[in-house]
C-alpha atoms as a PDB file:
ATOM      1  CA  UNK A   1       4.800 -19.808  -2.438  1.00  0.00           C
ATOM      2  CA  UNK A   2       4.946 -19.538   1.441  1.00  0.00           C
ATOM      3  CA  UNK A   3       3.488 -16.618   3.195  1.00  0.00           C
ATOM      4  CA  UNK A   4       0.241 -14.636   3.893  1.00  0.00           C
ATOM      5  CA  UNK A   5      -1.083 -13.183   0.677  1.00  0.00           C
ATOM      6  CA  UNK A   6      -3.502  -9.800   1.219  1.00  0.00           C
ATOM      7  CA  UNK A   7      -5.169  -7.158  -0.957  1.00  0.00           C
ATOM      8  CA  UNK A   8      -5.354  -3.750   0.539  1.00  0.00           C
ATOM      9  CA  UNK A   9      -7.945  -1.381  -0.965  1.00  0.00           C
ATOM     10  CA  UNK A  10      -6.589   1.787   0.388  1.00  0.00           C
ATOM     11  CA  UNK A  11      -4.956   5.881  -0.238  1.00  0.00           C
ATOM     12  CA  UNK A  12      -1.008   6.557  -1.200  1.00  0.00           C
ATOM     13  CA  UNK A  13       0.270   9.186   1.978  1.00  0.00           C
ATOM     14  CA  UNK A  14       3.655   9.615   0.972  1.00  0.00           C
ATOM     15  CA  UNK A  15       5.761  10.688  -1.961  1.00  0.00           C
ATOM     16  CA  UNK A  16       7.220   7.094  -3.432  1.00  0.00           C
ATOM     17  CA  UNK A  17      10.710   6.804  -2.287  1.00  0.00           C
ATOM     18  CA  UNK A  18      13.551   5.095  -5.368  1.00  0.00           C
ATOM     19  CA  UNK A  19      16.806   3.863  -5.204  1.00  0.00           C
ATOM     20  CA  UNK A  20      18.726   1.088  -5.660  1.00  0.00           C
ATOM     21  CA  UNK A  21      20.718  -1.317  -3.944  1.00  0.00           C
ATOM     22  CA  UNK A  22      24.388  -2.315  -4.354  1.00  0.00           C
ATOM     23  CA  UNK A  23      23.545  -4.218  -7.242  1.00  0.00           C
ATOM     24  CA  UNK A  24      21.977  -2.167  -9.275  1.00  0.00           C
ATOM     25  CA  UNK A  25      18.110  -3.430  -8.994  1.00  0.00           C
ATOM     26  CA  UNK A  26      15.489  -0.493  -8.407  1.00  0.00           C
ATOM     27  CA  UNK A  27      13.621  -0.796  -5.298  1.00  0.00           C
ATOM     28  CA  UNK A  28      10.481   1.944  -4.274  1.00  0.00           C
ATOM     29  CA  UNK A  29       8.049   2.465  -1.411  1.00  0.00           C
ATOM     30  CA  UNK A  30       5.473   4.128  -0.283  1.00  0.00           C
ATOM     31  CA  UNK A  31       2.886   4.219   2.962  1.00  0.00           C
ATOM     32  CA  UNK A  32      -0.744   2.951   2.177  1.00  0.00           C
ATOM     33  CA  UNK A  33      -3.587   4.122   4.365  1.00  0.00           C
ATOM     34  CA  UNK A  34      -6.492   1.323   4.607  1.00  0.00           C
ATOM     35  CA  UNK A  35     -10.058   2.703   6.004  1.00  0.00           C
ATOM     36  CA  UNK A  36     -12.434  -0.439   7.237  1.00  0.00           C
ATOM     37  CA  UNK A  37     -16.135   0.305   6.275  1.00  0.00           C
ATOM     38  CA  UNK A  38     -19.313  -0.939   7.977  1.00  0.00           C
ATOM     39  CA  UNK A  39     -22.863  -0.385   7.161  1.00  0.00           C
ATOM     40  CA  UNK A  40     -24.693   0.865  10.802  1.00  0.00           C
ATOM     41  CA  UNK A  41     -27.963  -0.029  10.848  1.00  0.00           C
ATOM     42  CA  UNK A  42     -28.848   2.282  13.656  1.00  0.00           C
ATOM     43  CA  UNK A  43     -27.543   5.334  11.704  1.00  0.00           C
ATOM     44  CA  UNK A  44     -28.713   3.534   7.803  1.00  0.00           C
ATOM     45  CA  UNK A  45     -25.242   4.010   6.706  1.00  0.00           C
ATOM     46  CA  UNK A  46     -21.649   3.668   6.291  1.00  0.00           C
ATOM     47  CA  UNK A  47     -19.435   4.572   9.123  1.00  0.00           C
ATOM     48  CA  UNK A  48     -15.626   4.456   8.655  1.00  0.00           C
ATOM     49  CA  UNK A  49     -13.809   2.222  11.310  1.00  0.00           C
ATOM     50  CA  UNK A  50      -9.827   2.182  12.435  1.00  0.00           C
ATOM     51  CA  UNK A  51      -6.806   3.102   9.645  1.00  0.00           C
ATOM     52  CA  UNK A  52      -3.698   0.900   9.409  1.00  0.00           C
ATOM     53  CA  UNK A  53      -0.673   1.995   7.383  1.00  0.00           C
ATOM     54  CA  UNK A  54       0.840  -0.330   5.433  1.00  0.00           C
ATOM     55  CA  UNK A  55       4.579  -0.021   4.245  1.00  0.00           C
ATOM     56  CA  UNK A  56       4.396  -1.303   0.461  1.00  0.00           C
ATOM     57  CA  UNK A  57       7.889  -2.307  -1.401  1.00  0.00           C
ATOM     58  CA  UNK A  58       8.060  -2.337  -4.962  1.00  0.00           C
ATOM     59  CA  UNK A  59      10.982  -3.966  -6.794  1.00  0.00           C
ATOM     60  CA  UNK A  60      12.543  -4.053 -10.187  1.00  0.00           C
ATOM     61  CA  UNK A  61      10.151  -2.942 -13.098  1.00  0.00           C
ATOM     62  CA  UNK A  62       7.384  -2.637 -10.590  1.00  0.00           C
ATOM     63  CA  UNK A  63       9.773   0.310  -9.004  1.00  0.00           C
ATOM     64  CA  UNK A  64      10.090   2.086 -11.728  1.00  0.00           C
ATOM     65  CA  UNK A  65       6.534   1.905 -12.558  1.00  0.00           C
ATOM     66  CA  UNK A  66       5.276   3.113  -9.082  1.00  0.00           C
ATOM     67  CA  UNK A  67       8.355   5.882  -9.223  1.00  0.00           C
ATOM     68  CA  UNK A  68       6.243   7.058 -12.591  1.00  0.00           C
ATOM     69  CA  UNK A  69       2.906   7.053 -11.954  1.00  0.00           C
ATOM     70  CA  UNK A  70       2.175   6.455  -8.152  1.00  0.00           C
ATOM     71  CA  UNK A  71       1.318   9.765  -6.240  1.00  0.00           C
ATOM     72  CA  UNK A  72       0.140  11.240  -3.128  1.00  0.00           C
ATOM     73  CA  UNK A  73      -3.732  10.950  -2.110  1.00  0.00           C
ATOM     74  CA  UNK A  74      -4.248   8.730  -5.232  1.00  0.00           C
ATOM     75  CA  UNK A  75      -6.611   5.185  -4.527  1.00  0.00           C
ATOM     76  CA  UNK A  76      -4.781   2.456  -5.143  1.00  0.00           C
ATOM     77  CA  UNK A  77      -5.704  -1.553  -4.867  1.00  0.00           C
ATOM     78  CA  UNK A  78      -2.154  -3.414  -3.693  1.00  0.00           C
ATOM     79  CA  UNK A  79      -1.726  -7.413  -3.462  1.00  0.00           C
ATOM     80  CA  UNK A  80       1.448  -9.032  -2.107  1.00  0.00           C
ATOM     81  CA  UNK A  81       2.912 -10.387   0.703  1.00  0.00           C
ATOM     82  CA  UNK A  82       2.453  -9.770   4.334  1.00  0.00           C
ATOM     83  CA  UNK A  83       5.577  -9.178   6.094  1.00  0.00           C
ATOM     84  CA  UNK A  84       5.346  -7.843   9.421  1.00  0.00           C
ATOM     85  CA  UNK A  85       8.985  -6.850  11.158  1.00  0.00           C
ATOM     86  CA  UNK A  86       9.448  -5.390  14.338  1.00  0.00           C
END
């Protein structure tokens, strides 16, 4: 498989969105907000750094699985693809 392969550690900030295309095969999404963490050694602790939100695309069974039990504010650990589109 081609491609950049990541694993986001991150929070759910948006209701999942279902449908499904012309053909009939589920498709769902949701944003993910990932936090970096460093320890600061001045301060003896863990300081949170910049957010990126990540736009994450479930298809087929995997839809219909993140349509049932994917919510709002819950912690979630995603690996796929990294597709970035402007």
């Amino acid at each position: 498989m081609n491609g950049t392969t990541v694993t986001l550690v991150g929070n759910v900030v948006s209701d999942v969105k279902y449908s499904t295309t012309s053909a009939g095969v589920p498709v769902a999404n949701f944003r993910l907000a990932a936090t970096d963490r460093r320890f600061d050694r001045q301060r003896q602790g863990w300081v949170d750094g910049d957010t990126s939100l990540f736009l994450v695309w479930g298809w087929r069974w995997l839809a219909e699985n993140l349509l049932a039990s994917v919510g709002r504010g819950d912690p979630l650990l995603v690996t796929g693809r990294l597709r970035i589109r402007e």
